[in-house]
PDB file of N, CA and C in Angstrom:
ATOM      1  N   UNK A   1      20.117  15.755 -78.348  1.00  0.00           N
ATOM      2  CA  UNK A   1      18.683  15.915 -78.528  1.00  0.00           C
ATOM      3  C   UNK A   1      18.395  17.337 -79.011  1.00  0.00           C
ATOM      4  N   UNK A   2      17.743  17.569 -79.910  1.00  0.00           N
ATOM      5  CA  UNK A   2      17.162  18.797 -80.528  1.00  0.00           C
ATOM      6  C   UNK A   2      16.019  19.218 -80.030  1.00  0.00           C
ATOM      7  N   UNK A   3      15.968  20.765 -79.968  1.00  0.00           N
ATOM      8  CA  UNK A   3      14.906  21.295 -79.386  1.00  0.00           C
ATOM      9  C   UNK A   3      14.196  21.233 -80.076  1.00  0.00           C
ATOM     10  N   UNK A   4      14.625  20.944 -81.894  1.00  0.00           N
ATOM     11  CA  UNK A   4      13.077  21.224 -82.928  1.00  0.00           C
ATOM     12  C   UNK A   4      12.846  19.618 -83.392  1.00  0.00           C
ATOM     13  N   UNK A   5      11.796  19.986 -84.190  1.00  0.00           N
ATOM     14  CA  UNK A   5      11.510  18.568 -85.312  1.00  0.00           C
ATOM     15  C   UNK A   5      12.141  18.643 -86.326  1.00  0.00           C
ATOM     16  N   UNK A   6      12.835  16.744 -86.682  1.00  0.00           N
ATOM     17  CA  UNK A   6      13.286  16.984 -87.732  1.00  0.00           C
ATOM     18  C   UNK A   6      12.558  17.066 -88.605  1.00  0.00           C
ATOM     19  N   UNK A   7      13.449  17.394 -90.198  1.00  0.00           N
ATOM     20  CA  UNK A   7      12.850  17.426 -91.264  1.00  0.00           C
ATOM     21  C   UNK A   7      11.292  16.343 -91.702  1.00  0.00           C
ATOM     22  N   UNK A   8      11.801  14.802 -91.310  1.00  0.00           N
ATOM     23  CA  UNK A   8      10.598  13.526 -91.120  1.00  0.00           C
ATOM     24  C   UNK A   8       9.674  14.433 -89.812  1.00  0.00           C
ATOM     25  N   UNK A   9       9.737  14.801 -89.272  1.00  0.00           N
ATOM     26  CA  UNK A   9       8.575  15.008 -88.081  1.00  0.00           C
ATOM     27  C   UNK A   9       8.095  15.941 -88.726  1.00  0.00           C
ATOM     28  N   UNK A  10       8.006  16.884 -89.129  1.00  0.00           N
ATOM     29  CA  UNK A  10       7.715  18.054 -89.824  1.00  0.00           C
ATOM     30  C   UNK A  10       6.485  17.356 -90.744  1.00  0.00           C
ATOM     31  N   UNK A  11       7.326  16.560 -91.785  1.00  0.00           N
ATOM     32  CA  UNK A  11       6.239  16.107 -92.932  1.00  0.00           C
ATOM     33  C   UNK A  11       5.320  15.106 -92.033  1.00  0.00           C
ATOM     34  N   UNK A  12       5.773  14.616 -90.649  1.00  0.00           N
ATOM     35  CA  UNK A  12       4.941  13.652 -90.830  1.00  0.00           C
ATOM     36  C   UNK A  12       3.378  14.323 -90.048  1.00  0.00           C
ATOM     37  N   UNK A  13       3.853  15.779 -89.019  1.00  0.00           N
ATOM     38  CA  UNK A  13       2.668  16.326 -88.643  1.00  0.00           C
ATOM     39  C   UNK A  13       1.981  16.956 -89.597  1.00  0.00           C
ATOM     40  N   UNK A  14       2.588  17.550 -90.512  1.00  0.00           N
ATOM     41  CA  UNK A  14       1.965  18.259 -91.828  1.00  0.00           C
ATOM     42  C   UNK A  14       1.525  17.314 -93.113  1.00  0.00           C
ATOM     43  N   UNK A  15       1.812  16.362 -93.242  1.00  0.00           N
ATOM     44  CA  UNK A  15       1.165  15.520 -94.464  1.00  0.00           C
ATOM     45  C   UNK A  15       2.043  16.336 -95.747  1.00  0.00           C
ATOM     46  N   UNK A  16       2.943  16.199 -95.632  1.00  0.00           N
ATOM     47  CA  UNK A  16       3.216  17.519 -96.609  1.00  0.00           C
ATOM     48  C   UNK A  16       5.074  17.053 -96.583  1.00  0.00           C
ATOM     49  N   UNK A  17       5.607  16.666 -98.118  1.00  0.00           N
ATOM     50  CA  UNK A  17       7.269  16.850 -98.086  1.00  0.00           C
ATOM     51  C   UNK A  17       7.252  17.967 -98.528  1.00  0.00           C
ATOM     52  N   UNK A  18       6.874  18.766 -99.625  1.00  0.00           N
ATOM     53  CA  UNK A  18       7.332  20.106 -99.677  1.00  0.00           C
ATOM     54  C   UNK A  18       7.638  21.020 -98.585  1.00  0.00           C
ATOM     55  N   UNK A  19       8.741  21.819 -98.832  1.00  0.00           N
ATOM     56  CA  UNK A  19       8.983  22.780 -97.571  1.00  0.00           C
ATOM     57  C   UNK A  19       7.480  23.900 -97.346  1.00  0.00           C
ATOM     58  N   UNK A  20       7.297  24.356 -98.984  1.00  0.00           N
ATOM     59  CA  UNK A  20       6.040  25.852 -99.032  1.00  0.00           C
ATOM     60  C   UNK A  20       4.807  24.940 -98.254  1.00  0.00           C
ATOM     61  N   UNK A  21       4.443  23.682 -98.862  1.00  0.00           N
ATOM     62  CA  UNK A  21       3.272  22.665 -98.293  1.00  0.00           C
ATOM     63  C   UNK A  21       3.428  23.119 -97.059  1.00  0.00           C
ATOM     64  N   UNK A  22       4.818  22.634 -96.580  1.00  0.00           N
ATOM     65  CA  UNK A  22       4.441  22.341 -95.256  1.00  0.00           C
ATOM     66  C   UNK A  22       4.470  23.371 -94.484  1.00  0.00           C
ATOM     67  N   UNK A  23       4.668  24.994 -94.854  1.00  0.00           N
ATOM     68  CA  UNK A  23       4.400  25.954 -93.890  1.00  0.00           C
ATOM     69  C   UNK A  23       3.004  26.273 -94.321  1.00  0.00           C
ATOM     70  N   UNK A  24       2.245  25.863 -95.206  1.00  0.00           N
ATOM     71  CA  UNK A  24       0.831  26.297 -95.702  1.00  0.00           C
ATOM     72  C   UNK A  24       0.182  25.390 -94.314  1.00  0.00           C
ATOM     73  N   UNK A  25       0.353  24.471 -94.425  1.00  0.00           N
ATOM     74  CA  UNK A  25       0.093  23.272 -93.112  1.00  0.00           C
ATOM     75  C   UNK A  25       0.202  23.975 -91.842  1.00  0.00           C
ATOM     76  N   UNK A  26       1.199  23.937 -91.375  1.00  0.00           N
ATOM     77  CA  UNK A  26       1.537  24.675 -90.044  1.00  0.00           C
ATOM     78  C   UNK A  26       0.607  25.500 -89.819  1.00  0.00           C
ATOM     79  N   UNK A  27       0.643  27.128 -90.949  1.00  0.00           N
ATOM     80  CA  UNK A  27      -0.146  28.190 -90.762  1.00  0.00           C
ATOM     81  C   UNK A  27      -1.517  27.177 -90.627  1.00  0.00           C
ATOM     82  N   UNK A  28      -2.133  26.238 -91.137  1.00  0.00           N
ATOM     83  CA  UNK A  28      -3.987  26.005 -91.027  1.00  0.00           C
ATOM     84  C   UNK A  28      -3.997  25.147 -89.425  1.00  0.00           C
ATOM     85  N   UNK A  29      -2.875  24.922 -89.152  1.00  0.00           N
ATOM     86  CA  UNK A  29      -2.763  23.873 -88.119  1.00  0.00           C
ATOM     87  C   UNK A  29      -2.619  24.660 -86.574  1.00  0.00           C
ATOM     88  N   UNK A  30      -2.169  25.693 -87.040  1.00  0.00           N
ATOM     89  CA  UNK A  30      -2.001  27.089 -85.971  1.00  0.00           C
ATOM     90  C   UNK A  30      -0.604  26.809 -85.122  1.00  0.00           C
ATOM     91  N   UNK A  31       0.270  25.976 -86.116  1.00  0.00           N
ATOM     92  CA  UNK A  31       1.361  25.776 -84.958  1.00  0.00           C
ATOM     93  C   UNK A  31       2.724  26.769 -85.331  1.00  0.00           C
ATOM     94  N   UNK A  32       2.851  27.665 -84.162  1.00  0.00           N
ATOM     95  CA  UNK A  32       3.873  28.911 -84.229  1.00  0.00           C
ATOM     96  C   UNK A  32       5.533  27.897 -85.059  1.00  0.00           C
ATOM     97  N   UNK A  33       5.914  28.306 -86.102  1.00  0.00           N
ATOM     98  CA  UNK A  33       7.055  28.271 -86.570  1.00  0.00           C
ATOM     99  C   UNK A  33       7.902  29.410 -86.961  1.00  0.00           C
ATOM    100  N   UNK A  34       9.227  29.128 -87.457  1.00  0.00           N
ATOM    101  CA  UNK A  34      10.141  30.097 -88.192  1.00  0.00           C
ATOM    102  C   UNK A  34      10.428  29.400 -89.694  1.00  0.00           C
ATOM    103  N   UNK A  35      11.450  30.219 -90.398  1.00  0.00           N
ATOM    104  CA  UNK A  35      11.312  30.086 -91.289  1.00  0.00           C
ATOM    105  C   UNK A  35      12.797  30.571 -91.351  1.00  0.00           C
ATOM    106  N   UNK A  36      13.564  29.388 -91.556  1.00  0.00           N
ATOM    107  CA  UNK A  36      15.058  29.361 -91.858  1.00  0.00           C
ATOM    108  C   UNK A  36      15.748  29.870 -92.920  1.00  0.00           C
ATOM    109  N   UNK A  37      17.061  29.911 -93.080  1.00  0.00           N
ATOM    110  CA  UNK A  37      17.619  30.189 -94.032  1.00  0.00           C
ATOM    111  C   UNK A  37      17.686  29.905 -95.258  1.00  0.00           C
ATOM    112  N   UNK A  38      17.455  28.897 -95.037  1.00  0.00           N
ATOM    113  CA  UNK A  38      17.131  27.940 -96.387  1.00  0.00           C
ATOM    114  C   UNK A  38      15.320  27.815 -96.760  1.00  0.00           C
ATOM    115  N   UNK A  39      14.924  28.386 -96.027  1.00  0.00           N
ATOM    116  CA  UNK A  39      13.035  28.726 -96.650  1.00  0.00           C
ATOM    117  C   UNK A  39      12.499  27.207 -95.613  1.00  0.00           C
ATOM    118  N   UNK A  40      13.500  26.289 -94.809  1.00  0.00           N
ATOM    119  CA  UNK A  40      12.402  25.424 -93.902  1.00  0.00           C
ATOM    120  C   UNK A  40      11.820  25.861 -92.797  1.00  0.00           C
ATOM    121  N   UNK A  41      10.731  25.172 -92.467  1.00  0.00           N
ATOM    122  CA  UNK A  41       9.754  25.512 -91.562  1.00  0.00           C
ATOM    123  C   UNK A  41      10.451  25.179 -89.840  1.00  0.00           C
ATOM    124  N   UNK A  42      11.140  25.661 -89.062  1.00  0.00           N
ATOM    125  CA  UNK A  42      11.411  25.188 -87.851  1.00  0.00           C
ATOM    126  C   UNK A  42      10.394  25.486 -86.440  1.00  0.00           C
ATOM    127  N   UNK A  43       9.923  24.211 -86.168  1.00  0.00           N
ATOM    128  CA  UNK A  43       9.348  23.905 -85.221  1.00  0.00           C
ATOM    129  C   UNK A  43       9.857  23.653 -83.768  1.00  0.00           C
ATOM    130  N   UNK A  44       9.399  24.389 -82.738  1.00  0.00           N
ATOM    131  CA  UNK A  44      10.028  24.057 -81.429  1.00  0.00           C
ATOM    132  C   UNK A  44       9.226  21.994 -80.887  1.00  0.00           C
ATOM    133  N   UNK A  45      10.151  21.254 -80.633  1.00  0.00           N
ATOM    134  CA  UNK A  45       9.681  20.130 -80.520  1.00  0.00           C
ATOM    135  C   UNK A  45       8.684  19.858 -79.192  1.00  0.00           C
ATOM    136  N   UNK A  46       9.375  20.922 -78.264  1.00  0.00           N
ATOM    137  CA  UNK A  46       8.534  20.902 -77.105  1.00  0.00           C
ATOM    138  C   UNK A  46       6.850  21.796 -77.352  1.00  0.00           C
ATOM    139  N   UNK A  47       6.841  22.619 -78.235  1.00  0.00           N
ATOM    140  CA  UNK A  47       5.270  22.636 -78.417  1.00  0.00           C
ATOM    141  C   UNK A  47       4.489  22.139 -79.066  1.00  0.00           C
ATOM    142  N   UNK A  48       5.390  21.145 -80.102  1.00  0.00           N
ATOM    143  CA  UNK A  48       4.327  19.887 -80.195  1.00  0.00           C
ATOM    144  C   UNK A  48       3.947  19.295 -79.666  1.00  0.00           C
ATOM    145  N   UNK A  49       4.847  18.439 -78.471  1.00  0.00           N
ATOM    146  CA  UNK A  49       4.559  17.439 -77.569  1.00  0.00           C
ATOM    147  C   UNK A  49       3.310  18.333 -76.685  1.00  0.00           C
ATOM    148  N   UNK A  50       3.612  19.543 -76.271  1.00  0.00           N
ATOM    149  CA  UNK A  50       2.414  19.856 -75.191  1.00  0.00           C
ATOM    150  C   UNK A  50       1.416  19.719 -76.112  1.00  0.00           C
ATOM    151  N   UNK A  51       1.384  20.236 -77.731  1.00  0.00           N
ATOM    152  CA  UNK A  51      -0.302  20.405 -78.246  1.00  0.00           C
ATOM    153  C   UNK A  51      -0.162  19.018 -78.040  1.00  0.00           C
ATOM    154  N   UNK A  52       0.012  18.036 -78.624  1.00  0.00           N
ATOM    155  CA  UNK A  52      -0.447  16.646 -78.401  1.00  0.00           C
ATOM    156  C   UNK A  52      -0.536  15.955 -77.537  1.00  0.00           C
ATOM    157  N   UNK A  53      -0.405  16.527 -76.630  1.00  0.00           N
ATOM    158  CA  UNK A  53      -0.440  15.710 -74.993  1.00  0.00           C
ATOM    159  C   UNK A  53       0.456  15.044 -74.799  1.00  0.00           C
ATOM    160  N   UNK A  54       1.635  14.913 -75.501  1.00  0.00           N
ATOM    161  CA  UNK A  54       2.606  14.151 -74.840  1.00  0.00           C
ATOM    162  C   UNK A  54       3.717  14.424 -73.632  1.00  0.00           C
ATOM    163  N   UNK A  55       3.776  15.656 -72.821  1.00  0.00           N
ATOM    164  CA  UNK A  55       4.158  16.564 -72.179  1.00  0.00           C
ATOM    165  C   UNK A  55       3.333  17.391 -71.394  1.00  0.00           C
ATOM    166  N   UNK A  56       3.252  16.792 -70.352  1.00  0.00           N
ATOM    167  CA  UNK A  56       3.071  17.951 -69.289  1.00  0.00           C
ATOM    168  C   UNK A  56       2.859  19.031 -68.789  1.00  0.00           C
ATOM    169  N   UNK A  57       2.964  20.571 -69.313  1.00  0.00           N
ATOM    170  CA  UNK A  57       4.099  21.472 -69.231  1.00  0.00           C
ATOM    171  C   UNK A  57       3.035  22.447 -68.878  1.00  0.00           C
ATOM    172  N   UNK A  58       3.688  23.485 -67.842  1.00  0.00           N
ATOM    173  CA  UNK A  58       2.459  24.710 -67.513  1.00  0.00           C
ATOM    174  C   UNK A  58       2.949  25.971 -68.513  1.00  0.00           C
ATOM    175  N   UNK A  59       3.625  25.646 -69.464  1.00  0.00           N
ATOM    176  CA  UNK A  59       4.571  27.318 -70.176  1.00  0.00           C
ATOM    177  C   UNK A  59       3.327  27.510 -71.321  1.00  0.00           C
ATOM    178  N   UNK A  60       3.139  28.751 -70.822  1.00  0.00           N
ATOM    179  CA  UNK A  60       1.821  29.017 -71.984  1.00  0.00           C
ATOM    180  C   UNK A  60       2.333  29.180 -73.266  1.00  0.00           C
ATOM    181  N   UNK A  61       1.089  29.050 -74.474  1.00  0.00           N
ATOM    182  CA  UNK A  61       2.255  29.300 -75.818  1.00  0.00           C
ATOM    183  C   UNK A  61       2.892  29.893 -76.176  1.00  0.00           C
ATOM    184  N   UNK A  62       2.266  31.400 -75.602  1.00  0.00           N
ATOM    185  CA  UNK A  62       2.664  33.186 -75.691  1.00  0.00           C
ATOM    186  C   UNK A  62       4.047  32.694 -75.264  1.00  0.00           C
ATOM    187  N   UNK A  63       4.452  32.066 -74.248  1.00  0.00           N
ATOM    188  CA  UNK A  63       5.546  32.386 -73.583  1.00  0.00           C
ATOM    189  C   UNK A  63       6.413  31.664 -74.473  1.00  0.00           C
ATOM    190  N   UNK A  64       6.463  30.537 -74.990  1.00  0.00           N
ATOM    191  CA  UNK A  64       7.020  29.410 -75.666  1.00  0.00           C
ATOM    192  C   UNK A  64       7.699  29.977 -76.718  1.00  0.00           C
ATOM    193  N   UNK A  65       6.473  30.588 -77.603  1.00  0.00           N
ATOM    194  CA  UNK A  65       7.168  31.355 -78.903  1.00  0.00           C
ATOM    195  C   UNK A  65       7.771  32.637 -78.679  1.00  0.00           C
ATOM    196  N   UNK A  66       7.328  33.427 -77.404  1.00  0.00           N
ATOM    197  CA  UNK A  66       8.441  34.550 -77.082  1.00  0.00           C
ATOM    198  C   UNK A  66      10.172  33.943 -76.449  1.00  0.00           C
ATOM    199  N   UNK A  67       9.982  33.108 -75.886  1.00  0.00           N
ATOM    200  CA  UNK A  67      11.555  32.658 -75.391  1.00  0.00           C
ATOM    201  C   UNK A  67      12.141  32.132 -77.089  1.00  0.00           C
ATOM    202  N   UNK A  68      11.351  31.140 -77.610  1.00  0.00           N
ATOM    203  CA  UNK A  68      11.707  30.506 -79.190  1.00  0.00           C
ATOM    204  C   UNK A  68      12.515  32.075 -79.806  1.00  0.00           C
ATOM    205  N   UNK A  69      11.867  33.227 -79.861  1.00  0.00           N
ATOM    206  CA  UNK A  69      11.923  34.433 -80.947  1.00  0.00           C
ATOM    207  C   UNK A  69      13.376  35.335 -80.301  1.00  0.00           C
ATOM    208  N   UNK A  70      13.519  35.044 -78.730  1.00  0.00           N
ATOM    209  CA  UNK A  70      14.450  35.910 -78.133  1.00  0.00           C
ATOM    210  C   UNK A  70      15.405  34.993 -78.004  1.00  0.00           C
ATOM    211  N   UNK A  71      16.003  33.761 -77.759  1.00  0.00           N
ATOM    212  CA  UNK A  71      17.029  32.604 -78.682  1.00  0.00           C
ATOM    213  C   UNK A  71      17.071  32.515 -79.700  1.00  0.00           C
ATOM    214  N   UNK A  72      16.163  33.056 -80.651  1.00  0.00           N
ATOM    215  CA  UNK A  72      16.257  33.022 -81.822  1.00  0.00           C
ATOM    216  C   UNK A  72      17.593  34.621 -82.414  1.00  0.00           C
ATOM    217  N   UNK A  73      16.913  35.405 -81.995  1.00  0.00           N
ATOM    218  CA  UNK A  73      16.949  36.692 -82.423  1.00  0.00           C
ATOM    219  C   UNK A  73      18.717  36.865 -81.142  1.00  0.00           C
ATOM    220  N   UNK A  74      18.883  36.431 -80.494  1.00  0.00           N
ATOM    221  CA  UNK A  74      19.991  36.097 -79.615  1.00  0.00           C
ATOM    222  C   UNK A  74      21.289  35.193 -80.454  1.00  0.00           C
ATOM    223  N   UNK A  75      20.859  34.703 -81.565  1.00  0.00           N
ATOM    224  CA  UNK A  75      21.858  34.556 -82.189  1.00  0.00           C
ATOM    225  C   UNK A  75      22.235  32.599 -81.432  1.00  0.00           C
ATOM    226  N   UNK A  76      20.964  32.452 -80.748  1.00  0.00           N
ATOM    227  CA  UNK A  76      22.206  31.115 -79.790  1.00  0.00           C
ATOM    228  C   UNK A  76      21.404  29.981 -80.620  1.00  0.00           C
ATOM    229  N   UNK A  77      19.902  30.084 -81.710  1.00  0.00           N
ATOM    230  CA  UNK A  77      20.001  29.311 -82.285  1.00  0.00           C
ATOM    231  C   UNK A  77      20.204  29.101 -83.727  1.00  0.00           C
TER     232      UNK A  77
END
C-alpha cells in the first residue's frame, strides 16, 4: 500500500492528465504536494482521505506536510 496517489487518483481529483494541469489544479484546490523528479505532482494519500472525509484523523495539516517534507528531505521517500 502506498502512502501517495497514484498517477489515476491524481487525474481523477484534479480533472486534469497533464502533469503541469495537474499541479495548476492542486495549487487552486489548496492541496499541499511535491514535485518529483520527473516534474509529477506527489500527493500524500492520507491527506486526501482526511480532506474528503474518508478518514478520521486528529493530525493537523501543518503537521502532515511537515512529517511529508522531513521523510521527504530524510531521503526515506
Amino acid at each position: 500500500m502506498s502512502l501517495f496517489l497514484g498517477r489515476d487518483e491524481i487525474a481523477e481529483i484534479t480533472g486534469r492528465k497533464q502533469k503541469g494541469k495537474q499541479i495548476e489544479q492542486l495549487r487552486k484546490m489548496r492541496i499541499p504536494f511535491e514535485v518529483n523528479a520527473l516534474g509529477n505532482p506527489v500527493v500524500l494519500k492520507g491527506y486526501v482521505e482526511t480532506l474528503f472525509g474518508g478518514v478520521d484523523r486528529k493530525l493537523p495539516v501543518n503537521s502532515a506536510r511537515a512529517d511529508f517534507n522531513k521523510r521527504l528531505n530524510a531521503g526515506e521517500l
